[in-house]
N, C-alpha and C. Protein backbone atom coordinates (compact mmCIF):
# COMPACT_ATOMS: atom_id res chain seq x y z
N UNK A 1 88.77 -26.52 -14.19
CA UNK A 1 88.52 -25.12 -13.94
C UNK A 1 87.73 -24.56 -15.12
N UNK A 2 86.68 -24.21 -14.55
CA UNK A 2 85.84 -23.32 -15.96
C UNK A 2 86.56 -21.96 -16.61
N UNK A 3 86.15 -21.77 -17.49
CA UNK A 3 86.77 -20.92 -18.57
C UNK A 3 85.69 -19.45 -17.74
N UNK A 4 86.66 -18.47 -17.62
CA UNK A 4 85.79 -16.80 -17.46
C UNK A 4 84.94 -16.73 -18.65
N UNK A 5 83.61 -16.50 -18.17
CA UNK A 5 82.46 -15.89 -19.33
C UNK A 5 83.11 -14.35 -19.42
N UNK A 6 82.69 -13.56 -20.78
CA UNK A 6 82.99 -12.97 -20.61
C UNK A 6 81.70 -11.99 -21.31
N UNK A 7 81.05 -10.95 -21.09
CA UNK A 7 79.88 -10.41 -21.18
C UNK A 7 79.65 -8.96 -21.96
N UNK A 8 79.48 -8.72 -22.80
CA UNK A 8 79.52 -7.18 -23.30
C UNK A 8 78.35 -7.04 -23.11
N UNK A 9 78.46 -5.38 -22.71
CA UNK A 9 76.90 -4.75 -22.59
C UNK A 9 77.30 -3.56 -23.79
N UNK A 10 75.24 -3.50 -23.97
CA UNK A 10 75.27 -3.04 -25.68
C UNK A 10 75.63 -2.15 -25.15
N UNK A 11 76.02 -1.41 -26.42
CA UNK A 11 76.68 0.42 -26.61
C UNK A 11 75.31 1.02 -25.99
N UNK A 12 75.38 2.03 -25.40
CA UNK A 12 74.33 3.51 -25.49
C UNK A 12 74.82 4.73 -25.49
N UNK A 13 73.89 4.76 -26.70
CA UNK A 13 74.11 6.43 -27.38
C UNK A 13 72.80 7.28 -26.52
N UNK A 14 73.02 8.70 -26.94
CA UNK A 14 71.58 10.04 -26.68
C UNK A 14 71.90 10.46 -27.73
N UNK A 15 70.17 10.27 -28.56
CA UNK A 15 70.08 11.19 -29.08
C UNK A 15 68.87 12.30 -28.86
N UNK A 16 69.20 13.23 -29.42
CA UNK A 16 67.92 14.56 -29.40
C UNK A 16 66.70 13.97 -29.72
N UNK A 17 65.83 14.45 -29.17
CA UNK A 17 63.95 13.72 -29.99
C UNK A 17 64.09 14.95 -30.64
N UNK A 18 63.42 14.87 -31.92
CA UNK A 18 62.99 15.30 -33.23
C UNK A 18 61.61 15.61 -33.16
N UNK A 19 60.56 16.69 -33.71
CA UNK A 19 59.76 16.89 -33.26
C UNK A 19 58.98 15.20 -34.40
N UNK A 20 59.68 14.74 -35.31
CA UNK A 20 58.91 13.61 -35.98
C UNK A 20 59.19 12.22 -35.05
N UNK A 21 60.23 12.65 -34.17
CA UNK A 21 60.64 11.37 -33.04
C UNK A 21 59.29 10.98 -31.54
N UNK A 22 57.98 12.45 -31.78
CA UNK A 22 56.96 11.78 -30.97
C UNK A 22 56.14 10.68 -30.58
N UNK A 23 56.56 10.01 -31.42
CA UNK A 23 55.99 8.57 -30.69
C UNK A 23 57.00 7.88 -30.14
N UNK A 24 58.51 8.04 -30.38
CA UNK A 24 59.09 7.60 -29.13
C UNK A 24 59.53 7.98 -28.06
N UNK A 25 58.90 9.67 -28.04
CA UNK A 25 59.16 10.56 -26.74
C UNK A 25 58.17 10.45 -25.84
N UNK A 26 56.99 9.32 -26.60
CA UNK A 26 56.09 9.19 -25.84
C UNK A 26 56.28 7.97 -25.14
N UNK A 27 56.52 7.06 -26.11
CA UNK A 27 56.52 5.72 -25.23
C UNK A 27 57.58 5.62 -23.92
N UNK A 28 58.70 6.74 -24.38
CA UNK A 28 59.35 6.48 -22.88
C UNK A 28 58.76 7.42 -21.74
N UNK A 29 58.13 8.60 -21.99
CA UNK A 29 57.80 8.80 -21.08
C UNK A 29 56.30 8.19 -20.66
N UNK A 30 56.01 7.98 -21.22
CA UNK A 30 54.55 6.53 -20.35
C UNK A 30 55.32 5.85 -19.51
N UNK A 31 56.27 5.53 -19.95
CA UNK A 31 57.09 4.34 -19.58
C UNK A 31 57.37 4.35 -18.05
N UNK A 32 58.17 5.34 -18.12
CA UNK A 32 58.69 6.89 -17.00
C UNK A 32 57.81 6.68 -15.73
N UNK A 33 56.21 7.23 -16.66
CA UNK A 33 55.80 7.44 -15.40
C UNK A 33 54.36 5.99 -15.05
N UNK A 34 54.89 5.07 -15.72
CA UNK A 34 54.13 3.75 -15.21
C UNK A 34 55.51 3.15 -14.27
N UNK A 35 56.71 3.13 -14.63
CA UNK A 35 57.79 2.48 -13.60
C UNK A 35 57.88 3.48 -12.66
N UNK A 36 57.47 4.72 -12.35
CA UNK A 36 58.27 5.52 -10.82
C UNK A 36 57.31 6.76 -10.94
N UNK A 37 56.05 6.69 -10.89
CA UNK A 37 55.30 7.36 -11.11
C UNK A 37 55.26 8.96 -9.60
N UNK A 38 55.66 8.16 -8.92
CA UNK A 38 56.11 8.90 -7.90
C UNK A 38 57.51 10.16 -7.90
N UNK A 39 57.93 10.14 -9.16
CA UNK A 39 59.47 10.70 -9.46
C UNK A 39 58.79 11.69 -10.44
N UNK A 40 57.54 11.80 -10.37
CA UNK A 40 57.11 12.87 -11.60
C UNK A 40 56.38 14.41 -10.97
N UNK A 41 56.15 15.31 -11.80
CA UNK A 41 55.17 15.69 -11.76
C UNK A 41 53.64 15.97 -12.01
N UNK A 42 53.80 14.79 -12.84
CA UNK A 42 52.31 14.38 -13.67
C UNK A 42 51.84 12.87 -13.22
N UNK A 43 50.92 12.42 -13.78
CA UNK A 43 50.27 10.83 -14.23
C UNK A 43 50.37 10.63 -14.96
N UNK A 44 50.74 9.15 -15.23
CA UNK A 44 50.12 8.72 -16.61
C UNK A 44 49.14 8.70 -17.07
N UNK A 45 47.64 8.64 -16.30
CA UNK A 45 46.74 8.65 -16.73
C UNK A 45 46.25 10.08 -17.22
N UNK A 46 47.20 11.45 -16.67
CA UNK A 46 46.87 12.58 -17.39
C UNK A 46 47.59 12.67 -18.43
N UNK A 47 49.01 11.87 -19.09
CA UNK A 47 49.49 11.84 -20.09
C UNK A 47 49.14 11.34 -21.48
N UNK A 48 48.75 9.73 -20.45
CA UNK A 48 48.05 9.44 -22.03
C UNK A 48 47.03 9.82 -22.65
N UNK A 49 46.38 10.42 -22.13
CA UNK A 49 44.94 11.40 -22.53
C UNK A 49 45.87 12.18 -23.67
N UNK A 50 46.85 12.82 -23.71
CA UNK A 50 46.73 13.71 -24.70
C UNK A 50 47.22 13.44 -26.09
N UNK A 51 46.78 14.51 -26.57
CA UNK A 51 46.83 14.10 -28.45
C UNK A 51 47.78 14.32 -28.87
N UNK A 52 48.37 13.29 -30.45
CA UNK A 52 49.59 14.07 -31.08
C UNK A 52 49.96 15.32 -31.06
N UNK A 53 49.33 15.95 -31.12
CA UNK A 53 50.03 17.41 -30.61
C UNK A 53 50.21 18.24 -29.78
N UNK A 54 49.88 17.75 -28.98
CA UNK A 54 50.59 17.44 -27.67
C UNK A 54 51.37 17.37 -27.40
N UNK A 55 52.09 15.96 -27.69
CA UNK A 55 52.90 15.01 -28.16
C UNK A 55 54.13 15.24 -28.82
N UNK A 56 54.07 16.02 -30.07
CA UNK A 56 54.33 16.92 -30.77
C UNK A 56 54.43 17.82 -30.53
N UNK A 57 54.15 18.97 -30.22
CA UNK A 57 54.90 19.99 -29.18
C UNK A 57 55.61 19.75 -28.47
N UNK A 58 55.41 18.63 -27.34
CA UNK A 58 56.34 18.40 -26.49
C UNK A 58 57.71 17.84 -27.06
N UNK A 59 58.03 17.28 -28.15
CA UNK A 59 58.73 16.85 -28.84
C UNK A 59 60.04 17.42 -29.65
N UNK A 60 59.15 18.97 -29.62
CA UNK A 60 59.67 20.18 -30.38
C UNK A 60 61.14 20.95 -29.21
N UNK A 61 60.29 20.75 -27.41
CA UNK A 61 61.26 21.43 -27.18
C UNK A 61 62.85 21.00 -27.53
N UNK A 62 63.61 21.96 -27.41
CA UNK A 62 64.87 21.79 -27.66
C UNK A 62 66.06 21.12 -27.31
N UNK A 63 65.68 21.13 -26.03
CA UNK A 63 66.83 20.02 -25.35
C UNK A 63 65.80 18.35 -24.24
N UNK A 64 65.39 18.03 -25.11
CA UNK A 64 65.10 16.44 -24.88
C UNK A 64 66.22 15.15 -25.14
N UNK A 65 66.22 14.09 -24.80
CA UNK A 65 67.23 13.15 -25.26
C UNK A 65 66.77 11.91 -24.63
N UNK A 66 66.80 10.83 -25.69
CA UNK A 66 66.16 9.96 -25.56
C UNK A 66 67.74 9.06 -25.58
N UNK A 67 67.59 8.16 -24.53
CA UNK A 67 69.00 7.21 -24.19
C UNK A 67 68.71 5.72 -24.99
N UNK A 68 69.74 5.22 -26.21
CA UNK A 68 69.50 4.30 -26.80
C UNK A 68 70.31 3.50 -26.33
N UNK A 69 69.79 2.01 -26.27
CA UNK A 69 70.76 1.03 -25.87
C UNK A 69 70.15 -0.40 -26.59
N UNK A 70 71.56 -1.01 -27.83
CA UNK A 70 71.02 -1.68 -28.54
C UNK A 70 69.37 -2.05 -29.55
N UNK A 71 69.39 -0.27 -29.77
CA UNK A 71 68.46 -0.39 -30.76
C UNK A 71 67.28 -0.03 -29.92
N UNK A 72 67.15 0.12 -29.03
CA UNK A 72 66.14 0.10 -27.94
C UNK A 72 65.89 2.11 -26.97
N UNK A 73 64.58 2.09 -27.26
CA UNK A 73 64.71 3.33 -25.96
C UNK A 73 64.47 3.20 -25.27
N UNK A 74 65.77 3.54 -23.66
CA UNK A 74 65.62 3.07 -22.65
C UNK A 74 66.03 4.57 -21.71
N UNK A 75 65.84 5.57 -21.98
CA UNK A 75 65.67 6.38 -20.85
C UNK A 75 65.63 8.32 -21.42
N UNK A 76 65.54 8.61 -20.55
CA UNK A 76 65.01 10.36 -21.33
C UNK A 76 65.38 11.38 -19.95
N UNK A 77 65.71 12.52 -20.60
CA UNK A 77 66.21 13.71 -19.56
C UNK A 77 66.16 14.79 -20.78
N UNK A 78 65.91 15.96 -19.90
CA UNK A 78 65.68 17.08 -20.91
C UNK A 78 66.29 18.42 -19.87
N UNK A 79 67.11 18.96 -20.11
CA UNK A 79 67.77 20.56 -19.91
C UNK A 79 66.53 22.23 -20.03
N UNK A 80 66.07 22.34 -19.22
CA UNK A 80 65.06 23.65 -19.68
C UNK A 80 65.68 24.58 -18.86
N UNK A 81 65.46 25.49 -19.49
CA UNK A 81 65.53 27.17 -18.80
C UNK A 81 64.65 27.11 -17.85
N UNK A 82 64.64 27.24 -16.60
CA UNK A 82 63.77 27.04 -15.71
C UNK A 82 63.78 28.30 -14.63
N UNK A 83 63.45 29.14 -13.98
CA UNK A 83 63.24 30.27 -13.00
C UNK A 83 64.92 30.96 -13.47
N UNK A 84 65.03 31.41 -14.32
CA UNK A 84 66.77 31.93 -14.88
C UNK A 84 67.80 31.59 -14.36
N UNK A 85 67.54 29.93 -14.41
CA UNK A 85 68.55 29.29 -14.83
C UNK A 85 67.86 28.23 -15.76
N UNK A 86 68.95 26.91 -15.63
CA UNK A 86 68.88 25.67 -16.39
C UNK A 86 69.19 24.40 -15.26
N UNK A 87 67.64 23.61 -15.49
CA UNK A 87 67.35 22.29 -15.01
C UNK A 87 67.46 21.32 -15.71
N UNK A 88 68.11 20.11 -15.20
CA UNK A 88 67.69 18.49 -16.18
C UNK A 88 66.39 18.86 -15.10
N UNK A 89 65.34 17.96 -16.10
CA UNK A 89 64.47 17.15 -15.93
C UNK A 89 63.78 16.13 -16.45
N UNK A 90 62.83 15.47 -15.53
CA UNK A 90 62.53 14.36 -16.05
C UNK A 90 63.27 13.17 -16.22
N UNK A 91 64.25 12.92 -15.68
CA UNK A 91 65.64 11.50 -15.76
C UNK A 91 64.98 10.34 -15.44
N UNK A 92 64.71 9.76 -16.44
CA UNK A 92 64.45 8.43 -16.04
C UNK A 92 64.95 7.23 -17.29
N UNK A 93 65.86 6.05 -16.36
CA UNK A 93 66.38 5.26 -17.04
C UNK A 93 64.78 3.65 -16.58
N UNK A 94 64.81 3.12 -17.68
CA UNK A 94 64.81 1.44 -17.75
C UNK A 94 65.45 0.85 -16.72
N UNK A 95 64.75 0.11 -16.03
CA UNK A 95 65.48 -0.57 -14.90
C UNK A 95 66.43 -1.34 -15.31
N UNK A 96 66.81 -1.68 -16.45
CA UNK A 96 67.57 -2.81 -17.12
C UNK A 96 68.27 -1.86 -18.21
N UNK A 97 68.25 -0.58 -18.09
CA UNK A 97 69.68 0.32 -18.39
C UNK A 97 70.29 0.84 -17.26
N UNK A 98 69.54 1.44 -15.58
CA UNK A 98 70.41 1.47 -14.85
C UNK A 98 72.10 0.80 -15.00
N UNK A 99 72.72 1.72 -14.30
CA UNK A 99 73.81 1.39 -14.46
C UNK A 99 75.14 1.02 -15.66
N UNK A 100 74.46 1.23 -16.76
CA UNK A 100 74.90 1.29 -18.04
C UNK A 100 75.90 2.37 -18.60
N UNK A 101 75.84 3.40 -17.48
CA UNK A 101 76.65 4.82 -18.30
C UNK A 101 75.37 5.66 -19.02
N UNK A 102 73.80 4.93 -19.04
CA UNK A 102 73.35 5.82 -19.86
C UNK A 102 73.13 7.35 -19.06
N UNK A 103 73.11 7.24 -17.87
CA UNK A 103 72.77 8.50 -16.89
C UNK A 103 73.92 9.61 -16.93
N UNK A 104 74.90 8.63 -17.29
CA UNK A 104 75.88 9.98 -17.43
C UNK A 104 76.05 10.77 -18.91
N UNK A 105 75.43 9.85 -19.99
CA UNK A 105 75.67 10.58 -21.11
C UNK A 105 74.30 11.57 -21.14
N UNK A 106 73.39 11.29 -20.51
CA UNK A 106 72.08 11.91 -20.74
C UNK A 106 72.39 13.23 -19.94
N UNK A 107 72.66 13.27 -18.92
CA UNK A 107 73.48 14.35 -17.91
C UNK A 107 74.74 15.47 -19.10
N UNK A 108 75.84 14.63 -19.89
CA UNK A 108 76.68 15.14 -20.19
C UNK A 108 75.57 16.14 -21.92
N UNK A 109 74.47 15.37 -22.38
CA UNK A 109 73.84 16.00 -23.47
C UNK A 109 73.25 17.13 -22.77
N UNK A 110 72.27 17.16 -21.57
CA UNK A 110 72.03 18.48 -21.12
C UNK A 110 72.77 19.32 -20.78
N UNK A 111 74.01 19.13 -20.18
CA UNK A 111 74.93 19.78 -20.02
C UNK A 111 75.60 20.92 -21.17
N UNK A 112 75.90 20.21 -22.28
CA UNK A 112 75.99 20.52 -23.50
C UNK A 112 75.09 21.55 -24.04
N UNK A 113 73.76 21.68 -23.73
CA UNK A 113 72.82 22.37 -24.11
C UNK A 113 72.84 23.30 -23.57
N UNK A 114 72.63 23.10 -22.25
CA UNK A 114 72.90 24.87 -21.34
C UNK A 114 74.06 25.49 -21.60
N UNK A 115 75.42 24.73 -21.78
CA UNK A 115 76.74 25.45 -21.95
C UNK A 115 76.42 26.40 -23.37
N UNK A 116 75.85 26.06 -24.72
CA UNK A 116 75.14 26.46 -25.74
C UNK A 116 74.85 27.53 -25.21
N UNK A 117 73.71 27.45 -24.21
CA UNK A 117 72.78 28.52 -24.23
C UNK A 117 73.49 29.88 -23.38
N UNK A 118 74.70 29.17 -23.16
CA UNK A 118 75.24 30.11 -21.79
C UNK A 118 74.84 30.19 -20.60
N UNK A 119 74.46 29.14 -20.57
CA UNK A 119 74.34 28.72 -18.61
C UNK A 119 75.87 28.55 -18.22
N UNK A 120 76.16 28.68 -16.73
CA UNK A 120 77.09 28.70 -16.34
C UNK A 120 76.34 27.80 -15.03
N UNK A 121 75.87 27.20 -14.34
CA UNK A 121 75.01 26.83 -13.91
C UNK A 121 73.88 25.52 -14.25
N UNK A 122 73.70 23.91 -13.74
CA UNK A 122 73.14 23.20 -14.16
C UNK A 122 72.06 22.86 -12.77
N UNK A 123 71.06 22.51 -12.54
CA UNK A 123 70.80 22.77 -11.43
C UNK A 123 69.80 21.23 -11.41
N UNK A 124 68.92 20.20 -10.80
CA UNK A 124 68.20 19.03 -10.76
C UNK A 124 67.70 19.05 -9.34
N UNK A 125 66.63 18.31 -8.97
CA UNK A 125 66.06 17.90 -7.89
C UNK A 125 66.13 16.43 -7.92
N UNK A 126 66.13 15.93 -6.77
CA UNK A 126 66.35 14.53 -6.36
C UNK A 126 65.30 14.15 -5.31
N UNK A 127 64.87 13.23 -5.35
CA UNK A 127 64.26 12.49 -4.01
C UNK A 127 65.27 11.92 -3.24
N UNK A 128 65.23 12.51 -1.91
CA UNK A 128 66.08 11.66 -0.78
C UNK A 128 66.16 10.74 -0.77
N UNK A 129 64.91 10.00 -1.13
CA UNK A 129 65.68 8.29 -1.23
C UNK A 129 65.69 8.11 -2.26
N UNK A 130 66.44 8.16 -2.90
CA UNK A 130 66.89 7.50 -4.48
C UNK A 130 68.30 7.83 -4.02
N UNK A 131 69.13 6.87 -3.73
CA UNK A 131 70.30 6.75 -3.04
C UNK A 131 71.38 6.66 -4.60
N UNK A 132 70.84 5.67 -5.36
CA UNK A 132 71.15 5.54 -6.61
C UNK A 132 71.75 6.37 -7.60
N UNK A 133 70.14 7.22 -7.63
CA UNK A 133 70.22 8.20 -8.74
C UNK A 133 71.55 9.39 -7.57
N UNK A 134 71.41 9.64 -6.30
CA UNK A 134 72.15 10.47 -6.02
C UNK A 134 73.74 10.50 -6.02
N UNK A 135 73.60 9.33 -6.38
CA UNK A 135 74.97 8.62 -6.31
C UNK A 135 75.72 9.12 -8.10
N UNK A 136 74.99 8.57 -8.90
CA UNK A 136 74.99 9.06 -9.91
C UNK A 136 74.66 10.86 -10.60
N UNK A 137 74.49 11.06 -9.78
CA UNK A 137 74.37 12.89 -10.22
C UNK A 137 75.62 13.19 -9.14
N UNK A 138 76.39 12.74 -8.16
CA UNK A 138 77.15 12.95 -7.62
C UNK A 138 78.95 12.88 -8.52
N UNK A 139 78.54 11.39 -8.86
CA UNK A 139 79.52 11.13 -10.24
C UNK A 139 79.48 12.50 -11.49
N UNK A 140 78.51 13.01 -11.62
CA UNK A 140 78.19 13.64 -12.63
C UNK A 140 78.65 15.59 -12.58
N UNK A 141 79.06 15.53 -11.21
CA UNK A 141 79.71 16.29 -10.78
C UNK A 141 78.36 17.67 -9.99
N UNK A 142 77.30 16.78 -9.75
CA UNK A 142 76.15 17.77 -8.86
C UNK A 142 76.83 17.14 -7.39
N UNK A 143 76.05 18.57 -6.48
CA UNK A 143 76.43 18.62 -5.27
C UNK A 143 75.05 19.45 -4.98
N UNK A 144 75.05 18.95 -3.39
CA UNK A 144 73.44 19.57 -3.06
C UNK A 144 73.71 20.96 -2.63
N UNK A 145 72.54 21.64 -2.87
CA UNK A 145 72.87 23.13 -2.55
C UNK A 145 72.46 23.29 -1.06
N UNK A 146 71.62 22.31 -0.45
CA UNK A 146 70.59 22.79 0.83
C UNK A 146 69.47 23.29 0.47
N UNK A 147 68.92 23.50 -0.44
CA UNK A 147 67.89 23.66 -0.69
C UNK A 147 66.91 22.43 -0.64
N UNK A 148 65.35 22.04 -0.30
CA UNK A 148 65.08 20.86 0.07
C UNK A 148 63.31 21.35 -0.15
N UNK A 149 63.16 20.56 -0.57
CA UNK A 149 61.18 20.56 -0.49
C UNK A 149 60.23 19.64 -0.38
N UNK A 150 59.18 19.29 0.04
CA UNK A 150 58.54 18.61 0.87
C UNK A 150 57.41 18.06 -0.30
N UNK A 151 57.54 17.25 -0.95
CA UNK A 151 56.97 16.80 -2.00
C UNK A 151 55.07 16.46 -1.88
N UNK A 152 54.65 16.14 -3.33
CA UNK A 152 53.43 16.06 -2.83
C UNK A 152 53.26 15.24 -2.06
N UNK A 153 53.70 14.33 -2.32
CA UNK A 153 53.40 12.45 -1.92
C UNK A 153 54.03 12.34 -0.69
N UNK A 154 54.42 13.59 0.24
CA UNK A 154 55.29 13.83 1.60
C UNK A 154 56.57 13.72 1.49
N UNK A 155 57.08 12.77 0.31
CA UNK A 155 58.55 12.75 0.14
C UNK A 155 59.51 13.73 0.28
N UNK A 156 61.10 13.94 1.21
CA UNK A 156 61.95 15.20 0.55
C UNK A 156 62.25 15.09 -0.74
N UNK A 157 62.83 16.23 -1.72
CA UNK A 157 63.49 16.71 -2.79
C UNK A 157 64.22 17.02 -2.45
N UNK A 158 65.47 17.14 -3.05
CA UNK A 158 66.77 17.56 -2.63
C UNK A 158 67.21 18.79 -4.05
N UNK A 159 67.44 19.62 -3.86
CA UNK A 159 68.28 20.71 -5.02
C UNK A 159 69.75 20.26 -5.25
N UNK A 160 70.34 19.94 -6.50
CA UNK A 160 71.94 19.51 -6.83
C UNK A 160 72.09 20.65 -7.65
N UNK A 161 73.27 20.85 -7.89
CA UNK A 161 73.37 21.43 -8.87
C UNK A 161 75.18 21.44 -9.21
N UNK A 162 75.98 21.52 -10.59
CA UNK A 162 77.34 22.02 -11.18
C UNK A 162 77.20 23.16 -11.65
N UNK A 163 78.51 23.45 -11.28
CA UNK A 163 78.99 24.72 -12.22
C UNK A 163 79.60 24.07 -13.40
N UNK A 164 78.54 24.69 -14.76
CA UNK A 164 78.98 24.54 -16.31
C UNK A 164 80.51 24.70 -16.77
N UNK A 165 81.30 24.21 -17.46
CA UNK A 165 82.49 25.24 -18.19
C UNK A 165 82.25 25.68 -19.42
């Protein structure tokens, strides 16, 4: 009888990007939008066009978070004030951090940020088929509002959203 392998997966932490952390707020989001380019609202090819400061600004806003796993950046979500309230956006994990827990800590750092700001209210869009990710913002304690929109690329969006404590 063989012996049970037994397997640890590395730790992952979030931390905040730093406005001096722009070159790795960049490489994941290239990253972002070369793996699921369809989950964005931009291109890559209009991203990488732009300059460190750019880059750097974008870096500056306040609630970004870059998902580490064994030394490595493997995914990014950011909390904005968005039409008066507060949105994650931008969630995107490494296909080879899926499933790691990093989606929920990246979820629980924006969370954190709006509760800060006094949101009472967390709100995200989803693509209907990303069964996955819905599964995981479901864990995370979002629920769809009915709200729904018809994407560029023809795809639905779906509106989730929690109530903050």
């Amino acid at each position: 009888m063989k012996a049970a392998r037994h397997c640890e997966l590395p730790e992952v932490s979030v931390v905040r990007v730093e406005p001096d952390g722009w070159e790795r707020y960049r490489a994941v989001r290239l990253a972002a939008l070369q793996d699921a380019p369809e989950m964005f609202g931009s291109t890559y090819e209009r991203e990488i066009a732009f300059d460190e400061g750019e880059w750097r600004r974008r870096a500056e806003r306040p609630a970004t978070f870059l998902a580490v796993r064994d030394g490595v950046d493997v995914g990014i979500a950011g909390a904005y004030e968005f039409d008066a309230g507060w949105c994650v956006m931008g969630m995107w994990l490494h296909p080879d951090a899926r499933g790691t827990g990093a989606v929920d800590l990246l979820l629980a750092a924006c969370a954190d940020v709006a509760v800060g700001c006094g949101a009472w209210r967390l709100a995200l869009w989803v693509m209907a088929d990303n069964p996955r990710g819905i599964r995981a913002y479901e864990r995370g304690g979002f629920a769809f509002t009915g709200e729904r929109e018809l994407g560029r690329d023809g795809r639905w969006e779906l509106a989730m959203a929690r109530t903050l404590s």
